[in-house]
PDB file of N, CA and C in Angstrom:
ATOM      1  N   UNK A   1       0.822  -1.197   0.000  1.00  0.00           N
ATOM      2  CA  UNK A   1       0.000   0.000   0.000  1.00  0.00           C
ATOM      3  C   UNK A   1       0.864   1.259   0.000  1.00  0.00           C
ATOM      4  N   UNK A   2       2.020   1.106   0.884  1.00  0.00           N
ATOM      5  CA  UNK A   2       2.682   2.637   1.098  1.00  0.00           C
ATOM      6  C   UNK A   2       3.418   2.895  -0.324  1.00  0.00           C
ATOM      7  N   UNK A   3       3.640   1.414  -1.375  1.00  0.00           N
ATOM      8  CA  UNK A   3       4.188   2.216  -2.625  1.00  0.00           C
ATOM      9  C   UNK A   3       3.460   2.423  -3.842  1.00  0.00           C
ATOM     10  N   UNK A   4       2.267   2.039  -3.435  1.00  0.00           N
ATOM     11  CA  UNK A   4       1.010   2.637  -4.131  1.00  0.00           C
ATOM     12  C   UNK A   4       0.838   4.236  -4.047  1.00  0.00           C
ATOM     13  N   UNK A   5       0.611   4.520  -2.597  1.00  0.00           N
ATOM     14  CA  UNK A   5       0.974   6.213  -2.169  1.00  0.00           C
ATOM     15  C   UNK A   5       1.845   6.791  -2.881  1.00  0.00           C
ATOM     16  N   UNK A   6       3.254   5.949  -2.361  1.00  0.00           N
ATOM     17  CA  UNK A   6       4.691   6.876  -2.852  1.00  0.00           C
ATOM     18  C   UNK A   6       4.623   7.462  -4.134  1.00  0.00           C
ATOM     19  N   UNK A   7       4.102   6.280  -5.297  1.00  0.00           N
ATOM     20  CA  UNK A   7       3.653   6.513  -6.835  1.00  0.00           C
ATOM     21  C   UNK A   7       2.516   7.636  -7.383  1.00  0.00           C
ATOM     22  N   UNK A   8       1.449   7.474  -5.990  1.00  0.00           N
ATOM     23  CA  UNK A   8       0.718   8.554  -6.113  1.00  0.00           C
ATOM     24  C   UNK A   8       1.105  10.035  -6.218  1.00  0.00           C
ATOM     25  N   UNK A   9       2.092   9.828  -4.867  1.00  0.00           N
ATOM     26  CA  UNK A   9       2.283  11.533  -4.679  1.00  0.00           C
ATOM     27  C   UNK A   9       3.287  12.314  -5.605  1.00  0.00           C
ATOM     28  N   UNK A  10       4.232  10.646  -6.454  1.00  0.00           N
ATOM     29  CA  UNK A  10       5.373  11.007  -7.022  1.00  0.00           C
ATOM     30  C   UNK A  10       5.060  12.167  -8.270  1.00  0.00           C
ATOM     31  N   UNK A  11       3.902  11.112  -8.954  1.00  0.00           N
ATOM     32  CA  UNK A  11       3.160  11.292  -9.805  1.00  0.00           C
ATOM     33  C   UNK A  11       2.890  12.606  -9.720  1.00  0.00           C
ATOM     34  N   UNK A  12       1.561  12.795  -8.768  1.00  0.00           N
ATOM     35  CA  UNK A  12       0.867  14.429  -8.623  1.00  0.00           C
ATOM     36  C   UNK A  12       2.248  15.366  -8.453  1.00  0.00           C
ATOM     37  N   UNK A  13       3.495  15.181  -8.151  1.00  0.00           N
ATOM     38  CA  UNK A  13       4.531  16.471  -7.986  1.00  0.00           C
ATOM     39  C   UNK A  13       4.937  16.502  -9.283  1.00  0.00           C
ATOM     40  N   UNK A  14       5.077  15.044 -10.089  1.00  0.00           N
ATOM     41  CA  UNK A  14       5.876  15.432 -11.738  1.00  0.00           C
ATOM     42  C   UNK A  14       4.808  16.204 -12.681  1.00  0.00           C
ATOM     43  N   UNK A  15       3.451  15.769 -11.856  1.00  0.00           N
ATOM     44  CA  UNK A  15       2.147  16.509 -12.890  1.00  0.00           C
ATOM     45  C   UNK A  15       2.249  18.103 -12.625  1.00  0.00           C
ATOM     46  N   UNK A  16       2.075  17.732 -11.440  1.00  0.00           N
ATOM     47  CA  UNK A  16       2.107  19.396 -11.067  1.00  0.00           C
ATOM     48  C   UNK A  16       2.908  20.678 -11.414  1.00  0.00           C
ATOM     49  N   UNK A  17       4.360  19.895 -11.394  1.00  0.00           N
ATOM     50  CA  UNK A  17       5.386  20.747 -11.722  1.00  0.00           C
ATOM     51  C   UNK A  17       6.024  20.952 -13.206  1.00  0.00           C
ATOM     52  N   UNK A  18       5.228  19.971 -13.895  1.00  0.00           N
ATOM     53  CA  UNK A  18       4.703  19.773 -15.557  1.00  0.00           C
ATOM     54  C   UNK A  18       3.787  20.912 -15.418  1.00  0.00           C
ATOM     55  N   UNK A  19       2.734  20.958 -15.593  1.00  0.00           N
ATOM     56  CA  UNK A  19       2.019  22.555 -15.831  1.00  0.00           C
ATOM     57  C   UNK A  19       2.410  23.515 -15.430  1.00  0.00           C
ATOM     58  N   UNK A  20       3.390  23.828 -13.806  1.00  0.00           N
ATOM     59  CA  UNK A  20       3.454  24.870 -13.595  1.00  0.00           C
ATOM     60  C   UNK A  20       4.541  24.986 -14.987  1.00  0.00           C
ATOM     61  N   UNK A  21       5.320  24.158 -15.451  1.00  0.00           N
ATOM     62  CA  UNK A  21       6.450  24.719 -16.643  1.00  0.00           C
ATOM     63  C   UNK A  21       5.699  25.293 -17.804  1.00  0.00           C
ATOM     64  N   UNK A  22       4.592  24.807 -18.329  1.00  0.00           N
ATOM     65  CA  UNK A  22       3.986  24.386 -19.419  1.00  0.00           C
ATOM     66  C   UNK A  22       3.363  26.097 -19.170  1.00  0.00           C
ATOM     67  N   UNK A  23       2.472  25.935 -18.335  1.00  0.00           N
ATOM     68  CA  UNK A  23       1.908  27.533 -18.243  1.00  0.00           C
ATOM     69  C   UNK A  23       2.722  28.511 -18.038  1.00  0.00           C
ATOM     70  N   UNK A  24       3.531  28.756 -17.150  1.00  0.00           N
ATOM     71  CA  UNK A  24       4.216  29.955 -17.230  1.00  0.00           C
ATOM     72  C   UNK A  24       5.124  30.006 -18.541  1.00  0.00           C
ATOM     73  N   UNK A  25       5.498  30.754 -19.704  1.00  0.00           N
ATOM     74  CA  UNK A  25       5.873  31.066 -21.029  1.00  0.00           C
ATOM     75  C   UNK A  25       6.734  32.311 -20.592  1.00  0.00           C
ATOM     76  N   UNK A  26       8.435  31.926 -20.453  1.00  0.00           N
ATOM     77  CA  UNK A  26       9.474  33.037 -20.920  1.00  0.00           C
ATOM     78  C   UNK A  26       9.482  34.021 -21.793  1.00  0.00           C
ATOM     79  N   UNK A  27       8.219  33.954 -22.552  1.00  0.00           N
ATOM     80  CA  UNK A  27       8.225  35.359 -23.597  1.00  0.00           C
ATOM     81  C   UNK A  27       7.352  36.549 -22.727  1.00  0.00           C
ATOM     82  N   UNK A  28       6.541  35.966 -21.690  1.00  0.00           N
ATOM     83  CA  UNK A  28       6.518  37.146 -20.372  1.00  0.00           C
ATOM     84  C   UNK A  28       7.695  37.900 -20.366  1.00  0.00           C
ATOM     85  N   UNK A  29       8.429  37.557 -19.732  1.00  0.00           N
ATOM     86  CA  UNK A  29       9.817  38.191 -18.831  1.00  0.00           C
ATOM     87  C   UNK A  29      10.380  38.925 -20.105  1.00  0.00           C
ATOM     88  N   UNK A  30      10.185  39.239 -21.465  1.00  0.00           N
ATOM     89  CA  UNK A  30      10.759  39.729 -22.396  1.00  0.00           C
ATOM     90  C   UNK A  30       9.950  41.004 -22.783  1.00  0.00           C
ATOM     91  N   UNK A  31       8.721  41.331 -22.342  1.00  0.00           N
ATOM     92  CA  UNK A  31       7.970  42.650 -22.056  1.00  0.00           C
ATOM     93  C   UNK A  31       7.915  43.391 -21.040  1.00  0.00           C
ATOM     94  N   UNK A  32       7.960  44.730 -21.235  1.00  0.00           N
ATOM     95  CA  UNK A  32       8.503  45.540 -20.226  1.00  0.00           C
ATOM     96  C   UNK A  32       6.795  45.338 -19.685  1.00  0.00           C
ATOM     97  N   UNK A  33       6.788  45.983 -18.501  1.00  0.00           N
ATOM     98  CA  UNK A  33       5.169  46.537 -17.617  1.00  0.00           C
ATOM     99  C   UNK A  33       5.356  47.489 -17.554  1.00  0.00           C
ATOM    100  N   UNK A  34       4.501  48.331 -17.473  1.00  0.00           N
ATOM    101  CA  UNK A  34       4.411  50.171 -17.137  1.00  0.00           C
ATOM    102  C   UNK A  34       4.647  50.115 -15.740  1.00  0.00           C
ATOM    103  N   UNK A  35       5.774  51.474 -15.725  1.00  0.00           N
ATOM    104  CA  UNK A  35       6.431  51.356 -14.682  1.00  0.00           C
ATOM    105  C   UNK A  35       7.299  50.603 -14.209  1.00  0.00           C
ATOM    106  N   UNK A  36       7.851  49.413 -14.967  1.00  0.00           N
ATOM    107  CA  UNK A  36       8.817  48.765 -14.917  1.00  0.00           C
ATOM    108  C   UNK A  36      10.469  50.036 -14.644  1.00  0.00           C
ATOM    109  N   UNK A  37      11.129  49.583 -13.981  1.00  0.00           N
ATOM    110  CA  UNK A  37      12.510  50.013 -14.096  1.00  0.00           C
ATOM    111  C   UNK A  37      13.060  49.882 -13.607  1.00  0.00           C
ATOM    112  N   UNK A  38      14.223  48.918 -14.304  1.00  0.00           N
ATOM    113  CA  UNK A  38      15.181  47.765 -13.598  1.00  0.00           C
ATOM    114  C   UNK A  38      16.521  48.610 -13.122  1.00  0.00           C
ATOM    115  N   UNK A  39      17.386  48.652 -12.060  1.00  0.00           N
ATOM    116  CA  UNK A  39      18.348  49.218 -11.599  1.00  0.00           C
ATOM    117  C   UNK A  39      19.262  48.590 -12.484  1.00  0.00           C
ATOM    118  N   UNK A  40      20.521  48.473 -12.293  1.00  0.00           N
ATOM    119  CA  UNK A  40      21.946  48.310 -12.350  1.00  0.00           C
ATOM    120  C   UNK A  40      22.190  46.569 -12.487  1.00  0.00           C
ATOM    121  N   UNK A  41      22.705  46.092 -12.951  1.00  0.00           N
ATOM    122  CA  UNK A  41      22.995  44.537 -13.007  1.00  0.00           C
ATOM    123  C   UNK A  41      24.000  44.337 -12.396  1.00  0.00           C
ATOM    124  N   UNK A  42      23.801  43.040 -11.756  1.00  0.00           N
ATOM    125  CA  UNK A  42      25.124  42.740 -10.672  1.00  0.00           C
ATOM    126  C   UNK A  42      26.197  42.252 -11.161  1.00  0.00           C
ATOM    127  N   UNK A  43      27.522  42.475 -10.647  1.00  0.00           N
ATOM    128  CA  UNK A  43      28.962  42.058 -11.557  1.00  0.00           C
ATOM    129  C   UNK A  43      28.731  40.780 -11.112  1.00  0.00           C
ATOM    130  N   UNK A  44      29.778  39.506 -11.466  1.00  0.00           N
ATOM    131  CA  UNK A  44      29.841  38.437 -10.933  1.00  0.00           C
ATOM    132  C   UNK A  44      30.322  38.275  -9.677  1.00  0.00           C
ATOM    133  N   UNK A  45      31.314  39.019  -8.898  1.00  0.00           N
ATOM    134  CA  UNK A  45      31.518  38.954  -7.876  1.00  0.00           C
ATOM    135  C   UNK A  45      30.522  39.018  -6.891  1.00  0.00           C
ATOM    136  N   UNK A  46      29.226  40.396  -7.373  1.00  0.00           N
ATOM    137  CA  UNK A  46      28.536  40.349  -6.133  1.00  0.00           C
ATOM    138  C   UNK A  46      27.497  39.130  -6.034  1.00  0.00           C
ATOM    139  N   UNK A  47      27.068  38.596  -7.379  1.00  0.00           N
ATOM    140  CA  UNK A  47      26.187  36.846  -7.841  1.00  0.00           C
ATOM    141  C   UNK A  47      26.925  36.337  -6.932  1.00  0.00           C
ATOM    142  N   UNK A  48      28.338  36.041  -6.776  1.00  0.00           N
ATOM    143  CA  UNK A  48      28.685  35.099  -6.092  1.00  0.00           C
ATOM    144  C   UNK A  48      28.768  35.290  -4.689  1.00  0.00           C
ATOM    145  N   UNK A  49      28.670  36.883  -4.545  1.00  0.00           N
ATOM    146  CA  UNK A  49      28.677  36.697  -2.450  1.00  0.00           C
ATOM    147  C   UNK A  49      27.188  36.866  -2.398  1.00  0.00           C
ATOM    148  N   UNK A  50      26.333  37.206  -2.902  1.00  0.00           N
ATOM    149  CA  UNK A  50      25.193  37.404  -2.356  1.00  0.00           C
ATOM    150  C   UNK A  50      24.473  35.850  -2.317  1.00  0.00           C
ATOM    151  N   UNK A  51      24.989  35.064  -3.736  1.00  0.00           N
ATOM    152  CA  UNK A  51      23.768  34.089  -3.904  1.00  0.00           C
ATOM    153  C   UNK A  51      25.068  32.472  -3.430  1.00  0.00           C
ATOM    154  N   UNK A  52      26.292  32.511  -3.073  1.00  0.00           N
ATOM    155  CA  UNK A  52      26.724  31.428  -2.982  1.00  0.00           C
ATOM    156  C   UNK A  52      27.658  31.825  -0.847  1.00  0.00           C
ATOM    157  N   UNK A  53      28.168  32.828  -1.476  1.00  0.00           N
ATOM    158  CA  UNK A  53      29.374  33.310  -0.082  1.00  0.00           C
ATOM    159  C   UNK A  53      27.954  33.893   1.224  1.00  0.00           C
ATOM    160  N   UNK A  54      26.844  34.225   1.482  1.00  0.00           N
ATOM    161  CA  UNK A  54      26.134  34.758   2.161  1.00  0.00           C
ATOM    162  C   UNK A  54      25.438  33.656   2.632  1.00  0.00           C
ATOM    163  N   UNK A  55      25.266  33.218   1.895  1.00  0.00           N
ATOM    164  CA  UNK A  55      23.593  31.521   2.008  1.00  0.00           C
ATOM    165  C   UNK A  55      24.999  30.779   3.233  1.00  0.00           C
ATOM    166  N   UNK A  56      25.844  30.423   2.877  1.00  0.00           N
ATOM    167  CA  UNK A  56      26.997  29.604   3.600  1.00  0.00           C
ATOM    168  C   UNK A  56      27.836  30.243   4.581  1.00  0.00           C
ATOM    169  N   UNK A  57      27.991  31.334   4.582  1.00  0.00           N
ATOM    170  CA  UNK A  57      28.305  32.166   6.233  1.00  0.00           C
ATOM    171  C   UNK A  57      26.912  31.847   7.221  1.00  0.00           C
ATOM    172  N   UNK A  58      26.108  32.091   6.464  1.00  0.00           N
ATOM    173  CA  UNK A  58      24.763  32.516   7.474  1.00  0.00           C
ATOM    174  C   UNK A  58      24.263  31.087   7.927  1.00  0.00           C
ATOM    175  N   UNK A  59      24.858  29.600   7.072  1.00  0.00           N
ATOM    176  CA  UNK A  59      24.603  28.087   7.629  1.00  0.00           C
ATOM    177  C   UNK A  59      25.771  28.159   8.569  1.00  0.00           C
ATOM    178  N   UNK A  60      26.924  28.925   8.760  1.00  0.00           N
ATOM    179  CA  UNK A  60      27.912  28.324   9.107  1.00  0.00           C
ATOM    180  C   UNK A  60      27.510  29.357  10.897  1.00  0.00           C
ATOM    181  N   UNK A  61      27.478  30.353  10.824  1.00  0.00           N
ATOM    182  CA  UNK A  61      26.774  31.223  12.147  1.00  0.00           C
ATOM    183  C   UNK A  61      25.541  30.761  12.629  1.00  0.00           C
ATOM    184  N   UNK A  62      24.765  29.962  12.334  1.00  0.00           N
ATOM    185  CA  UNK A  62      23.718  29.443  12.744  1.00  0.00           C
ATOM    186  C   UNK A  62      23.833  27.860  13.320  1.00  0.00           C
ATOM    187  N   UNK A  63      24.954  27.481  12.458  1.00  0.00           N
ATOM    188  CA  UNK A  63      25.396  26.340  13.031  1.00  0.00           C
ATOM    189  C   UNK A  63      25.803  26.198  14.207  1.00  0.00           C
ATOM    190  N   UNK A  64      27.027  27.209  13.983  1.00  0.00           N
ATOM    191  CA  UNK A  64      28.054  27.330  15.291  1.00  0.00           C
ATOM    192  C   UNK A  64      27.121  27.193  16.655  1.00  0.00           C
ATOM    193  N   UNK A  65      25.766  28.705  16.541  1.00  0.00           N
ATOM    194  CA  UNK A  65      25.161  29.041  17.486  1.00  0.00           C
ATOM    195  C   UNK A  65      24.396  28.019  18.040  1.00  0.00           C
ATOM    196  N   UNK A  66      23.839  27.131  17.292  1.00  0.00           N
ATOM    197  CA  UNK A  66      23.701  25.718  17.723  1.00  0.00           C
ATOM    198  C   UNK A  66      24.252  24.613  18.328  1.00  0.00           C
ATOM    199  N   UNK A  67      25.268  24.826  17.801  1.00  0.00           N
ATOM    200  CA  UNK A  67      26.308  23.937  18.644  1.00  0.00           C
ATOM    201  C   UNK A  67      27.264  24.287  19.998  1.00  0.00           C
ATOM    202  N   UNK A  68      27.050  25.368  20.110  1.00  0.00           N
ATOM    203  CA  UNK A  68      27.552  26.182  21.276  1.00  0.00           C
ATOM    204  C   UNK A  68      26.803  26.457  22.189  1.00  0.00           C
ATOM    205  N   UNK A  69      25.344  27.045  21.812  1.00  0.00           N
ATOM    206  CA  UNK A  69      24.100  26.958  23.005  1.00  0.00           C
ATOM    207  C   UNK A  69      23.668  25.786  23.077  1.00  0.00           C
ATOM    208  N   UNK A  70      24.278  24.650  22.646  1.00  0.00           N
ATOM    209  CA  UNK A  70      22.890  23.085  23.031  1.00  0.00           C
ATOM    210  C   UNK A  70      23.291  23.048  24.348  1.00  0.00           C
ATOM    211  N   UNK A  71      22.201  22.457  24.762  1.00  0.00           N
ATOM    212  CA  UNK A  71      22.267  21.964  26.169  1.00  0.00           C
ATOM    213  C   UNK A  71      22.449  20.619  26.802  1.00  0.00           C
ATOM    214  N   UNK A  72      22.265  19.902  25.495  1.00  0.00           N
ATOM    215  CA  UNK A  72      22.144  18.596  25.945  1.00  0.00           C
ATOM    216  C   UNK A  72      23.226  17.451  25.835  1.00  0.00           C
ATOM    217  N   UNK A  73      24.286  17.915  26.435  1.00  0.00           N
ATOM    218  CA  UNK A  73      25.553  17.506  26.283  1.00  0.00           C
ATOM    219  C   UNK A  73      25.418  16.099  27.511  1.00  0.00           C
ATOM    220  N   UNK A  74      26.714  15.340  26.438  1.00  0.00           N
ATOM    221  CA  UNK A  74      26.508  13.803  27.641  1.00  0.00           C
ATOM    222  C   UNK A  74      27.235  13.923  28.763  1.00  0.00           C
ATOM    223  N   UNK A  75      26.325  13.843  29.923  1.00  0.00           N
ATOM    224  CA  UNK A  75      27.418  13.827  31.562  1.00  0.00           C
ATOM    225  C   UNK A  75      28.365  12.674  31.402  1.00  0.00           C
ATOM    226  N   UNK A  76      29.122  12.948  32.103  1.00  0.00           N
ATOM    227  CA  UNK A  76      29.896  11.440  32.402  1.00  0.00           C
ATOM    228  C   UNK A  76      29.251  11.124  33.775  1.00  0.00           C
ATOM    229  N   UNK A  77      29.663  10.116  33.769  1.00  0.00           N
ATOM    230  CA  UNK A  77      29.262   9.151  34.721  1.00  0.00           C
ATOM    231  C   UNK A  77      30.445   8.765  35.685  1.00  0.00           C
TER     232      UNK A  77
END
């Protein structure tokens, strides 16, 4: 029964995420909107700290803070 489900739900996410491709059409994003007005484009350096060097400081400070405030450290005995 549970891989009857698994097939089910596999299914409804490849369907699902099949139309969302199918309906949304990239020749949108190629017309301006009124009032559109796009700033400045980012060099590659800042692509790479904003979207690779930032995401991985901010796992690595959240980590730490986790691992430094746990509480549930093993007593010895």
């Amino acid at each position: 029964m549970d891989k009857k489900n698994a097939l089910r739900a596999g299914a409804l996410a490849a369907g699902t995420t099949l139309m969302m491709l199918l309906m949304s059409s990239p020749a949108l994003a190629l017309t301006r909107d009124d009032g559109d007005d796009p700033g400045q484009g980012l060099s590659a350096a800042a692509t790479l700290g904003y979207f690779v060097v930032a995401p991985i400081v901010l796992f690595l400070v959240i980590a730490g803070l986790v691992m430094v405030l746990d509480k549930s450290r093993k007593q010895t005995k």
